[in-house]
N, C-alpha and C. Protein backbone atom coordinates (compact mmCIF):
# COMPACT_ATOMS: atom_id res chain seq x y z
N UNK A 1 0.84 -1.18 0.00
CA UNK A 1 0.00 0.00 0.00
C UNK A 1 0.87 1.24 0.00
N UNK A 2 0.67 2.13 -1.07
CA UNK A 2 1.49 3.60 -1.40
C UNK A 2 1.00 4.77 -0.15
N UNK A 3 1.81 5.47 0.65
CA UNK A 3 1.40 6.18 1.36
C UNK A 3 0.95 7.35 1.04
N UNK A 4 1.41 7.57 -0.43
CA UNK A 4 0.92 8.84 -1.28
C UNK A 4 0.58 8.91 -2.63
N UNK A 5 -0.48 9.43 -2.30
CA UNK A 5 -0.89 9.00 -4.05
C UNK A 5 -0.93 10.44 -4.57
N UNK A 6 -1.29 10.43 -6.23
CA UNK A 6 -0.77 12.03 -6.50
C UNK A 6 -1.99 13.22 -6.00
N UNK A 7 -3.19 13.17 -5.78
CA UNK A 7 -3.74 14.01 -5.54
C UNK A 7 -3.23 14.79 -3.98
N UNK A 8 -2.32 13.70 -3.16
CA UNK A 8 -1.94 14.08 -1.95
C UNK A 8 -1.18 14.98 -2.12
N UNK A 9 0.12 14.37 -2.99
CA UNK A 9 1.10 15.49 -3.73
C UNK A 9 1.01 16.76 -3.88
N UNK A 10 -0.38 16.61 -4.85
CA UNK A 10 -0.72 18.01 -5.34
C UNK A 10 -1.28 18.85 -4.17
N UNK A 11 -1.71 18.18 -3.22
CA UNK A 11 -2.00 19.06 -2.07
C UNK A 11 -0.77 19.82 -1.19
N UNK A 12 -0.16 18.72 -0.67
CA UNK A 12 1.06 18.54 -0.11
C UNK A 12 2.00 20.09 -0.51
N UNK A 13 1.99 19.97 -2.02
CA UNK A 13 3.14 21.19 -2.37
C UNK A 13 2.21 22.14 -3.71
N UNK A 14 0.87 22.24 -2.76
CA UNK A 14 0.49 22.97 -3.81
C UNK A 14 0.80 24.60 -2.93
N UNK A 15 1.22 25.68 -3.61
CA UNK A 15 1.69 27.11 -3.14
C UNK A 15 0.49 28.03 -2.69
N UNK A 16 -0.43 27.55 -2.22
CA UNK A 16 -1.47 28.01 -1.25
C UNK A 16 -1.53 27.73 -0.66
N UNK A 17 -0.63 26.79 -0.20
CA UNK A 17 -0.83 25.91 1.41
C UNK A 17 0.50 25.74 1.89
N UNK A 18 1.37 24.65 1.41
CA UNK A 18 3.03 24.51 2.23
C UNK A 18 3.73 24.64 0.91
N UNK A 19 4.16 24.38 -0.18
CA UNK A 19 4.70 24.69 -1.38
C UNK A 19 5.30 25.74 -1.49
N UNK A 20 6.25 25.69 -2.47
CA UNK A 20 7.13 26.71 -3.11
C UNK A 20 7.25 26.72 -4.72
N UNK A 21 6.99 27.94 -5.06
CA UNK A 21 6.87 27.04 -6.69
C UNK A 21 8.79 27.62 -7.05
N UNK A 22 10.09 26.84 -7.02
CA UNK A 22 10.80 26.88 -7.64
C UNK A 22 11.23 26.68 -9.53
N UNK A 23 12.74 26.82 -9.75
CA UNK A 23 12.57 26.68 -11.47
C UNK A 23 14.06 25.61 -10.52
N UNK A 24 14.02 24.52 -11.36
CA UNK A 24 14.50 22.98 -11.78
C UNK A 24 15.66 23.23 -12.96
N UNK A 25 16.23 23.10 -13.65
CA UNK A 25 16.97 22.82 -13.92
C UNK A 25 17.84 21.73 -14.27
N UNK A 26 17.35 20.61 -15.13
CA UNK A 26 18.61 19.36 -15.14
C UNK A 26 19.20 19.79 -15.66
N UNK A 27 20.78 19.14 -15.87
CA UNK A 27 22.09 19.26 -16.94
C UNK A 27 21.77 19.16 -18.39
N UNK A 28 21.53 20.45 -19.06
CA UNK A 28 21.15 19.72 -20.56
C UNK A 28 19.95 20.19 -20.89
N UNK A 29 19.30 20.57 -20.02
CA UNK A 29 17.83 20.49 -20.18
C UNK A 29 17.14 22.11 -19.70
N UNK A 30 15.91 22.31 -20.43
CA UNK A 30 15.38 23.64 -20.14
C UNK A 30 14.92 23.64 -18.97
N UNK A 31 15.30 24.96 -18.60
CA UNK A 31 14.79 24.90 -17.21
C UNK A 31 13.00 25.00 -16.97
N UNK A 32 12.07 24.33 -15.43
CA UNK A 32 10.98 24.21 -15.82
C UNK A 32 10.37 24.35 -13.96
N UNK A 33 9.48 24.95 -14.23
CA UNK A 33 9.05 25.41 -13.06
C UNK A 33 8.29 24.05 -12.12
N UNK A 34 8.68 23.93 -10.78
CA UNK A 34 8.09 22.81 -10.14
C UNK A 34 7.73 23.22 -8.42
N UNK A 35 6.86 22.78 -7.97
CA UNK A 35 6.51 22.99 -6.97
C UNK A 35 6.94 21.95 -5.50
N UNK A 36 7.58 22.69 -4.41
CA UNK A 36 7.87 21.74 -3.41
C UNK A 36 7.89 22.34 -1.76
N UNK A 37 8.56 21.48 -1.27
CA UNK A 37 8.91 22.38 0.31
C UNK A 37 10.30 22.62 0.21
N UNK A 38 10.73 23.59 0.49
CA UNK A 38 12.08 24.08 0.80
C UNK A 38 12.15 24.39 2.32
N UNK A 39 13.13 23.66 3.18
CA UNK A 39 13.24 24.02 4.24
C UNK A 39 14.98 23.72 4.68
N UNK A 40 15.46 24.47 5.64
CA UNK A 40 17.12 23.96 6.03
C UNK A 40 16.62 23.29 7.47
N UNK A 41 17.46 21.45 7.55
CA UNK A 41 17.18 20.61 8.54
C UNK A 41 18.20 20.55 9.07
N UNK A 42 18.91 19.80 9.94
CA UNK A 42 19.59 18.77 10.23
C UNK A 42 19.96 17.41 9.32
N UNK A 43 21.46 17.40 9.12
CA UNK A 43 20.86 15.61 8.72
C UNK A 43 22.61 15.70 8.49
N UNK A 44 22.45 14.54 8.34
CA UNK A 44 23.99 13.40 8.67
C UNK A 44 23.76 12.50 6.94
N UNK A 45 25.70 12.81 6.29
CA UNK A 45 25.38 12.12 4.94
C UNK A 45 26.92 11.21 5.29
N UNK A 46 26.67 10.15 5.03
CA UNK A 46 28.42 9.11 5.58
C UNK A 46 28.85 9.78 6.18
N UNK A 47 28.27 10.04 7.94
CA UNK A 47 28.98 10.05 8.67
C UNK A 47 29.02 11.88 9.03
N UNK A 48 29.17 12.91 8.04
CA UNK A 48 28.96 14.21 8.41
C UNK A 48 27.97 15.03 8.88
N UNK A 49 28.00 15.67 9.56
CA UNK A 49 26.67 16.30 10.12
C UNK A 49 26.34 17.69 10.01
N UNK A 50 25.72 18.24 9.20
CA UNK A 50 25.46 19.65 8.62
C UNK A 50 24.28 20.12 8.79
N UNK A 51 24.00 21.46 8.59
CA UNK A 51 22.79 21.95 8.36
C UNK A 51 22.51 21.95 6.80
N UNK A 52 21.44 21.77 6.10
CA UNK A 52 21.92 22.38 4.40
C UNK A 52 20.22 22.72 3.94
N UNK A 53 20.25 23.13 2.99
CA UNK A 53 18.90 23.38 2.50
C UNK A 53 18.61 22.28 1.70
N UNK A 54 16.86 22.02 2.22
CA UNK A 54 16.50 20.99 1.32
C UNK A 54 15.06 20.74 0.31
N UNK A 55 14.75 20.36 -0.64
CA UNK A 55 13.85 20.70 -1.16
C UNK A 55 13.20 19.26 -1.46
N UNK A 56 11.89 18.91 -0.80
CA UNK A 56 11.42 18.03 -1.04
C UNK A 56 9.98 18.25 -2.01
N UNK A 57 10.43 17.11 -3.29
CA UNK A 57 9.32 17.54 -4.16
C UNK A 57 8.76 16.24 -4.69
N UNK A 58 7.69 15.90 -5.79
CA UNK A 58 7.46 15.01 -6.42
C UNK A 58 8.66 14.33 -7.09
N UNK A 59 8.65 12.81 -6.89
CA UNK A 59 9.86 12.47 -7.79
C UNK A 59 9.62 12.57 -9.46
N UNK A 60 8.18 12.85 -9.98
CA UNK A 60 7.61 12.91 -11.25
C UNK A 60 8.15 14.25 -11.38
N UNK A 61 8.84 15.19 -10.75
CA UNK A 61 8.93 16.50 -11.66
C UNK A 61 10.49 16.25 -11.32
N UNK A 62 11.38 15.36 -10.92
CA UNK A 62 13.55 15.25 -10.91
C UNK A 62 13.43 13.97 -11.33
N UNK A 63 12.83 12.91 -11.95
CA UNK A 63 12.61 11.74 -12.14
C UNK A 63 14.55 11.47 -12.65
N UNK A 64 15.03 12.49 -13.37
CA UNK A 64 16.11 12.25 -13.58
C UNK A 64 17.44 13.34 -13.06
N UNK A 65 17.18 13.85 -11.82
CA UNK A 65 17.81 14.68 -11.36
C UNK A 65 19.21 14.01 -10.43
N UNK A 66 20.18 14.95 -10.43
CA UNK A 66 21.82 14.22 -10.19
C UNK A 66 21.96 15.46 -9.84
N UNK A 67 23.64 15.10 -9.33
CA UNK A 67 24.48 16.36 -8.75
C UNK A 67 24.62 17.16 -9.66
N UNK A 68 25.08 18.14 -9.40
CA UNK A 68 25.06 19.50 -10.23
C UNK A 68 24.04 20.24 -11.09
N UNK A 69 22.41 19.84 -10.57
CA UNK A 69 21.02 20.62 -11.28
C UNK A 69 21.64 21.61 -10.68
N UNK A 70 20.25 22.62 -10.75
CA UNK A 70 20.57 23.81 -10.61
C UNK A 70 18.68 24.50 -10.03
N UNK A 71 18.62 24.64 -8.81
CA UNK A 71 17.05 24.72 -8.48
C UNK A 71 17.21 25.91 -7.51
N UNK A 72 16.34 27.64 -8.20
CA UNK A 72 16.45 29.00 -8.00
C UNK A 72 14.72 28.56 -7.20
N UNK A 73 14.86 28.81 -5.63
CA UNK A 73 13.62 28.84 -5.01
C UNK A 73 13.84 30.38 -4.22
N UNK A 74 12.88 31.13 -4.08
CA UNK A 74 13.03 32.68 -3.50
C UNK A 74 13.84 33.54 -3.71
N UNK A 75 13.91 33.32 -4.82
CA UNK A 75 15.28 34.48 -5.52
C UNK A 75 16.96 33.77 -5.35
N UNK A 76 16.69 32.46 -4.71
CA UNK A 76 18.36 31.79 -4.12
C UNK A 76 18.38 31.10 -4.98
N UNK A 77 19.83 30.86 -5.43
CA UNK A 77 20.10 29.95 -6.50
C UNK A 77 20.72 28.67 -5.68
N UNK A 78 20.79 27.48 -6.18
CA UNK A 78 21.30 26.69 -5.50
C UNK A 78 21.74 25.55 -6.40
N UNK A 79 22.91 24.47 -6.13
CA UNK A 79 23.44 23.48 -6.46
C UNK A 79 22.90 22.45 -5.77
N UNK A 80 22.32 21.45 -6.68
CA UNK A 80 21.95 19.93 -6.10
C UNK A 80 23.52 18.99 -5.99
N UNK A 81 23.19 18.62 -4.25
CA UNK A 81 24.62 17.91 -3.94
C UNK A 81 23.95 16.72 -3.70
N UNK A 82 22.87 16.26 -3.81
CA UNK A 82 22.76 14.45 -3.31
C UNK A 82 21.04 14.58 -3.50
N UNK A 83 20.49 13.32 -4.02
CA UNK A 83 19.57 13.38 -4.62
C UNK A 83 18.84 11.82 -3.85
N UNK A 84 18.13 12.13 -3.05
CA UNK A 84 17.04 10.45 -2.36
C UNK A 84 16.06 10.68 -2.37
N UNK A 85 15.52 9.74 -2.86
CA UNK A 85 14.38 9.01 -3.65
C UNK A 85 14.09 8.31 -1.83
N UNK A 86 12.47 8.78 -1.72
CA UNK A 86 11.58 8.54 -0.80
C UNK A 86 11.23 6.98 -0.86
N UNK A 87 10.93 6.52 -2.48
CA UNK A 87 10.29 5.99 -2.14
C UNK A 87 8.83 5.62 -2.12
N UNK A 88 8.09 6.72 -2.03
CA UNK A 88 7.00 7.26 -1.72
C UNK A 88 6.37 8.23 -2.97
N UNK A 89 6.80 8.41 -3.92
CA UNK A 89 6.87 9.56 -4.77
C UNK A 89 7.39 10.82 -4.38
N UNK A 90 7.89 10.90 -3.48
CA UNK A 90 8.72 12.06 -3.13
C UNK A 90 10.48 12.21 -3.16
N UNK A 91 10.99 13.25 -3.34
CA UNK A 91 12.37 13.01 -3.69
C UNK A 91 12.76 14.19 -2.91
N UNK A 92 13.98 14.17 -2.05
CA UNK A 92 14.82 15.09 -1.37
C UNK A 92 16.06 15.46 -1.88
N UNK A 93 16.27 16.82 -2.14
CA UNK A 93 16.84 17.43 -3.48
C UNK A 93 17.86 17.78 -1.95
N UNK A 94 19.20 17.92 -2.25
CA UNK A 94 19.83 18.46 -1.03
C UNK A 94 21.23 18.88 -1.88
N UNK A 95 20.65 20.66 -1.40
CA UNK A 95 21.21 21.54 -1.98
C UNK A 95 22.05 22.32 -1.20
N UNK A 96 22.63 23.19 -2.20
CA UNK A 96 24.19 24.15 -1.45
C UNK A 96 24.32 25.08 -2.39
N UNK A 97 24.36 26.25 -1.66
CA UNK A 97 23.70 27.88 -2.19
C UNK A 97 25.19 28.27 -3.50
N UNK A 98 24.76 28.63 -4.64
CA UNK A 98 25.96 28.89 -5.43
C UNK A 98 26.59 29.89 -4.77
C-alpha cells in the first residue's frame, strides 16, 4: 500500500498551502518550473553532520535529477549535492547555495 498517491502530492506542495513554486533545472535540459517544500534541517550524509537546505518535491517532476542541477527557489540559486528518492513519490533534493 502507497502512502501517497498524486492528488496528496498536489495538495502537499500545492503554493497556497506549504509549497514553493521553484525553477528545476537538469544538466542539458530547459529549465521548468516545479513545486515543493524548501526548508534547512539537520541531517547526517556518511557520517557528516550539517545543516543544508532541502527541497522536497514530487519524484515525477527530478525523475532524472543528479548532482550539479541547478534549483532558483526565492530568488536563491542553489546546487543539487545528493539526490534520495523517498520511495513514496517524493524526492529530497539536497542543496548548497551557489
Amino acid at each position: 500500500m502507497a502512502f501517497w498517491v498524486a492528488n496528496d502530492l498536489t495538495e502537499m506542495f500545492d503554493t497556497d498551502a506549504f509549497g514553493t513554486a521553484s525553477t528545476y533545472t537538469a544538466a542539458g535540459q530547459s529549465a521548468v518550473t516545479i513545486n515543493g517544500s524548501l526548508r534547512t534541517e539537520y541531517i547526517e550524509i556518511e557520517g557528516v553532520e550539517t545543516s543544508a537546505p532541502i527541497f522536497v518535491c514530487a519524484t515525477t517532476d527530478v525523475s532524472s535529477a543528479a548532482h550539479g542541477d541547478l534549483l532558483t527557489s526565492d530568488s536563491v540559486a542553489y546546487t543539487v549535492r545528493g539526490v534520495q528518492d523517498s520511495g513514496y513519490g517524493t524526492t529530497m533534493l539536497i542543496l548548497e547555495t551557489v
